[in-house]
N, C-alpha and C. Protein backbone atom coordinates (compact mmCIF):
# COMPACT_ATOMS: atom_id res chain seq x y z
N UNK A 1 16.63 2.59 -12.04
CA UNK A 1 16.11 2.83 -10.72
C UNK A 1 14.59 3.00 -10.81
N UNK A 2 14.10 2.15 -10.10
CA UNK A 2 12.32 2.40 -9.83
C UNK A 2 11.76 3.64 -9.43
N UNK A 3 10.46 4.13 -9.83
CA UNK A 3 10.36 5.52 -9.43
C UNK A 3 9.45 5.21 -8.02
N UNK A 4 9.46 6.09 -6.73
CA UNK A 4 8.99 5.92 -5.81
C UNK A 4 7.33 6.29 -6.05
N UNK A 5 6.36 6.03 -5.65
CA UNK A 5 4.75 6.56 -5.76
C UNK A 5 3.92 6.20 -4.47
N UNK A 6 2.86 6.86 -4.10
CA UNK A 6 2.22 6.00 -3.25
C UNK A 6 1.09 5.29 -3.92
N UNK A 7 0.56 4.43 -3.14
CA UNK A 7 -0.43 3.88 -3.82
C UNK A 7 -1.89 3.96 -2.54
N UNK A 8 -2.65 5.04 -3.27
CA UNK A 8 -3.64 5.21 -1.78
C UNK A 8 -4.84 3.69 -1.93
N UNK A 9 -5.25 3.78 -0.74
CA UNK A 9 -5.59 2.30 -0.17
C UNK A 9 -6.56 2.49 1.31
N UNK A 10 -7.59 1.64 1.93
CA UNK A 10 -7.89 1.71 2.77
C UNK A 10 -7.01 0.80 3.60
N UNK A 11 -6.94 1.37 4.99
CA UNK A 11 -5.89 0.97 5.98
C UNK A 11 -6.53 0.52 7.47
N UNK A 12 -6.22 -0.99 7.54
CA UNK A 12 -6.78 -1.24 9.13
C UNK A 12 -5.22 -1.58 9.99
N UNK A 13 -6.23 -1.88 11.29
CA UNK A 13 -4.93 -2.09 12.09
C UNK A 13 -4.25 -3.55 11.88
N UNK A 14 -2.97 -4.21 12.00
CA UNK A 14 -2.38 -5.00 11.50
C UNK A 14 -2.49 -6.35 12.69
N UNK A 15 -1.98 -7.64 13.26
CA UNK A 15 -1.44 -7.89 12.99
C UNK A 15 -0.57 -7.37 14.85
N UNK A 16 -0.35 -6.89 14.65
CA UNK A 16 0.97 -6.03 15.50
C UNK A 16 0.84 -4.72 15.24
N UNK A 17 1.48 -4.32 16.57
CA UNK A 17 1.08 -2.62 16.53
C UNK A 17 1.90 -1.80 15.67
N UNK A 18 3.02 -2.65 14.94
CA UNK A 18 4.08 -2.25 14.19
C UNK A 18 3.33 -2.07 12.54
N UNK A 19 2.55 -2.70 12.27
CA UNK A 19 2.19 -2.56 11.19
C UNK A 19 0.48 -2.52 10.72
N UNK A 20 0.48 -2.01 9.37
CA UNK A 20 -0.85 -1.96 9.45
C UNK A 20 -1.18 -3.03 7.99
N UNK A 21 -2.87 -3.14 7.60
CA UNK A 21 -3.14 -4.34 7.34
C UNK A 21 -3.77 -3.33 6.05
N UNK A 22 -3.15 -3.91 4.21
CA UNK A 22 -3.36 -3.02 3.38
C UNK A 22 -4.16 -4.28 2.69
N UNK A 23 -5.15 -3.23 1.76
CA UNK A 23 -5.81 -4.42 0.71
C UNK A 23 -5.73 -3.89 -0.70
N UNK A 24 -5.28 -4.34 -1.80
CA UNK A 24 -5.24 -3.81 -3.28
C UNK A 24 -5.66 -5.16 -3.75
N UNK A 25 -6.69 -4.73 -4.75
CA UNK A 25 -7.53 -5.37 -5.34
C UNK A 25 -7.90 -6.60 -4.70
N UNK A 26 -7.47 -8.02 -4.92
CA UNK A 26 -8.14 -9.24 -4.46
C UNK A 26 -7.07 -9.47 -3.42
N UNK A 27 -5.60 -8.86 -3.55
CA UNK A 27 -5.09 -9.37 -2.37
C UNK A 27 -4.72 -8.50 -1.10
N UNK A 28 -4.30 -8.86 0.02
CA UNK A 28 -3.90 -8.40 1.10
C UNK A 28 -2.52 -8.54 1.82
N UNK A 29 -2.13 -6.99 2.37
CA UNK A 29 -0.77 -7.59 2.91
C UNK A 29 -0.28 -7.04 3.98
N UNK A 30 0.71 -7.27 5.02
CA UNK A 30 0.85 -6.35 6.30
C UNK A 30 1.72 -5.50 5.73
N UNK A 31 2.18 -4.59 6.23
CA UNK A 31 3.00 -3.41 5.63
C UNK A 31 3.38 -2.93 7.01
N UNK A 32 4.53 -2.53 7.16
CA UNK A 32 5.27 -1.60 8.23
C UNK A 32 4.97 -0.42 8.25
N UNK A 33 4.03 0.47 9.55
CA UNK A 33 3.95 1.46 9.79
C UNK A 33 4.24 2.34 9.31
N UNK A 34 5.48 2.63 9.54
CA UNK A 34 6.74 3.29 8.67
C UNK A 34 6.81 3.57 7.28
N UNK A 35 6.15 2.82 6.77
CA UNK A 35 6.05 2.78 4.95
C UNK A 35 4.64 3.64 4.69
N UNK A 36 3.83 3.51 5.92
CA UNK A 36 2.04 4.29 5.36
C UNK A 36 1.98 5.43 6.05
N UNK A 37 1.28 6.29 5.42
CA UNK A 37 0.06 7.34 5.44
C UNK A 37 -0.99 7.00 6.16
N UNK A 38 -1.29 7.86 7.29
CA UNK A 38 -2.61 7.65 7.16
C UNK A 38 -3.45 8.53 8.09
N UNK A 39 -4.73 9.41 7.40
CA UNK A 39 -5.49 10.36 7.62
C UNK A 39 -5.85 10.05 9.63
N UNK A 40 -6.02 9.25 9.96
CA UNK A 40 -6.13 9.07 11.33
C UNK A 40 -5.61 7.59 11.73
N UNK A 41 -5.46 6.64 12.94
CA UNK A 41 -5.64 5.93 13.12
C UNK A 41 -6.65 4.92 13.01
N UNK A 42 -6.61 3.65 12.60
CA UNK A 42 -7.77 3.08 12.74
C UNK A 42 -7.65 2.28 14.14
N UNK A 43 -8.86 1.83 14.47
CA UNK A 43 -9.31 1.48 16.08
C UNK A 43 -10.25 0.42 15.68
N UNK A 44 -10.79 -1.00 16.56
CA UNK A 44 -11.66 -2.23 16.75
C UNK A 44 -11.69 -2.40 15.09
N UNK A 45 -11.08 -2.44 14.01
CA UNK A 45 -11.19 -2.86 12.85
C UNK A 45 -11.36 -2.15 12.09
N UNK A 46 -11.87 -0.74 12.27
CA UNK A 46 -12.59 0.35 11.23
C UNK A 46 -11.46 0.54 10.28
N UNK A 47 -11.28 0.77 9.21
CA UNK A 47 -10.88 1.27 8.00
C UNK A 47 -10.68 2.58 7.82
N UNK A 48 -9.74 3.46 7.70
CA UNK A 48 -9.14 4.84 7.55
C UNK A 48 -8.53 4.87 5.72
N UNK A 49 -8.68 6.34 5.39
CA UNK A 49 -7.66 6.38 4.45
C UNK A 49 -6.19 6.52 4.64
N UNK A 50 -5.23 6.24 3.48
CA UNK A 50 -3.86 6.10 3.85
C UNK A 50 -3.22 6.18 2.65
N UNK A 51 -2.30 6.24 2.49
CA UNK A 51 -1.14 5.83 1.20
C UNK A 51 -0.01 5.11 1.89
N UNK A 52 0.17 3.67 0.93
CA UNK A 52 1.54 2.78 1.22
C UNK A 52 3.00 3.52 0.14
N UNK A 53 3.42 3.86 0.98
CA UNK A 53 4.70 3.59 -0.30
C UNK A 53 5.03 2.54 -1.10
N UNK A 54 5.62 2.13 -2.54
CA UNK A 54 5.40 1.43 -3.49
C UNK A 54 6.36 1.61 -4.55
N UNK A 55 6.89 0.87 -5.11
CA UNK A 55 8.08 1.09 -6.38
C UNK A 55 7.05 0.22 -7.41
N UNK A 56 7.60 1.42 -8.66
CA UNK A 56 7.26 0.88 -9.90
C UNK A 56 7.79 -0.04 -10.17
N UNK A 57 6.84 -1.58 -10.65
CA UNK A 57 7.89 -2.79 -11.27
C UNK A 57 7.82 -2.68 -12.92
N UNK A 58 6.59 -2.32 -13.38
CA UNK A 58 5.94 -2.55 -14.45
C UNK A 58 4.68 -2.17 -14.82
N UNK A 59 4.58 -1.50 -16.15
CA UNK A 59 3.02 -0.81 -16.55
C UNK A 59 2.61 -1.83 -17.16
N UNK A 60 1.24 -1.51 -17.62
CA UNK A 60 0.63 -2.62 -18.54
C UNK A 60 -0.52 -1.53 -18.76
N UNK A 61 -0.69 -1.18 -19.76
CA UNK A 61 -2.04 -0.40 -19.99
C UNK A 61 -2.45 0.44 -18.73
N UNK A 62 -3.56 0.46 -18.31
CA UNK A 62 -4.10 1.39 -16.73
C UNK A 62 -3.69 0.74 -15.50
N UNK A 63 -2.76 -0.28 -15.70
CA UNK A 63 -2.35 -1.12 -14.39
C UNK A 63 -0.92 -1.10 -13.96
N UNK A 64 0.00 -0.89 -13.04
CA UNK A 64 0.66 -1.22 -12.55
C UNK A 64 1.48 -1.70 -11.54
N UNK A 65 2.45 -2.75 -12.12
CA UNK A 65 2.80 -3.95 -11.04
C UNK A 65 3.64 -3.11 -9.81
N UNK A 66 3.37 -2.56 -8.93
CA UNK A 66 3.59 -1.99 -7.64
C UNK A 66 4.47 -2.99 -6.68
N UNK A 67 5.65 -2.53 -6.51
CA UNK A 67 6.21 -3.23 -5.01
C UNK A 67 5.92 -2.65 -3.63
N UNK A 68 6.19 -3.38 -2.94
CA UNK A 68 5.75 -2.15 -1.24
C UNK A 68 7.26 -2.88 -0.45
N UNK A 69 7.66 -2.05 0.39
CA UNK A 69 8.42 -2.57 1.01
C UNK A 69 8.18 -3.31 2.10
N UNK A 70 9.50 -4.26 2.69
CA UNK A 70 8.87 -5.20 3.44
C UNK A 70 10.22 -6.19 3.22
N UNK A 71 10.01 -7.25 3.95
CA UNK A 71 10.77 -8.57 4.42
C UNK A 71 10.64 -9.65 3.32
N UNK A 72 9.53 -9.61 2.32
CA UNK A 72 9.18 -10.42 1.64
C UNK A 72 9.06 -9.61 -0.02
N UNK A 73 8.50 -8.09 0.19
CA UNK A 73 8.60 -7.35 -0.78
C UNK A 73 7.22 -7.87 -1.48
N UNK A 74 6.28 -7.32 -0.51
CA UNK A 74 4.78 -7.78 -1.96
C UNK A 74 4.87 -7.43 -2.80
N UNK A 75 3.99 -8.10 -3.99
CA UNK A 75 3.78 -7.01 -5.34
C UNK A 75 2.51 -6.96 -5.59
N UNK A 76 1.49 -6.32 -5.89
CA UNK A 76 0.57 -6.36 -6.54
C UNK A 76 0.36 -5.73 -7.83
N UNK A 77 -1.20 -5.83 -8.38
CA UNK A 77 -1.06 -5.21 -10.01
C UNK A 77 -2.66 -3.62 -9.37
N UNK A 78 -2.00 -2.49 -9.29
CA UNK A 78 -3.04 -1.49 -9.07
C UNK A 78 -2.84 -0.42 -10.33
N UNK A 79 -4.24 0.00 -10.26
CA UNK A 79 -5.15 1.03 -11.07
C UNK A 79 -3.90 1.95 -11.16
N UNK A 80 -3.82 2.70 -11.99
CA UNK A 80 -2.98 3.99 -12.19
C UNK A 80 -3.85 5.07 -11.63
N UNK A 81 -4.44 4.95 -11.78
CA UNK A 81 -5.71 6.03 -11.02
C UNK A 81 -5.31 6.07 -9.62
N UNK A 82 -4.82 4.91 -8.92
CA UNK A 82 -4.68 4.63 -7.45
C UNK A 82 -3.79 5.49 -6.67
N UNK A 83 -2.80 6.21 -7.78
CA UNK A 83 -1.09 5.97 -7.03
C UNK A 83 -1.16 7.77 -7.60
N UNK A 84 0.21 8.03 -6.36
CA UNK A 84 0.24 9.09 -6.90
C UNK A 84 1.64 9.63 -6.58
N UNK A 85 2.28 10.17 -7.57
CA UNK A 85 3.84 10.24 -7.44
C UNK A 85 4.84 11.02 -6.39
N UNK A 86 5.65 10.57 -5.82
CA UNK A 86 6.52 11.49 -4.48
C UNK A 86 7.23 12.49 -5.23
């Protein structure tokens, strides 16, 4: 079983009011409301802090391969520094 973590992240608005719009490292992805954190709303584009929820896939040295939930199930590869455990 994967261990649950968040992975903190800056957070804009999505897309749809259902979700919001996450960026880790070079890539980007929509994420369901429901799955994020976040210190306030963001509004006209501004950027807020937040945490996505995220399953461990895989470590590699200071990096790991992070899932987020979702319809498609992104993955990206983030900082261990980034995330922080539920």
């Amino acid at each position: 079983m994967s261990k649950t973590i968040y992975a903190t992240r800056t957070v804009s608005e999505g897309i749809f009011s259902s979700e919001f719009h996450i960026n880790i490292k070079d890539s980007s992805f929509l994420v369901d409301r429901v799955n994020v954190q976040v210190s306030r709303l963001p509004h006209n584009g501004d950027e807020v802090e937040g945490r996505v929820i995220a399953y461990v896939v895989a470590e590699k040295g200071d990096q790991t391969l992070i899932e987020m939930p979702g319809a498609d199930s992104p993955r990206a590869w983030a900082s261990k520094s980034d995330l922080v455990f539920a």
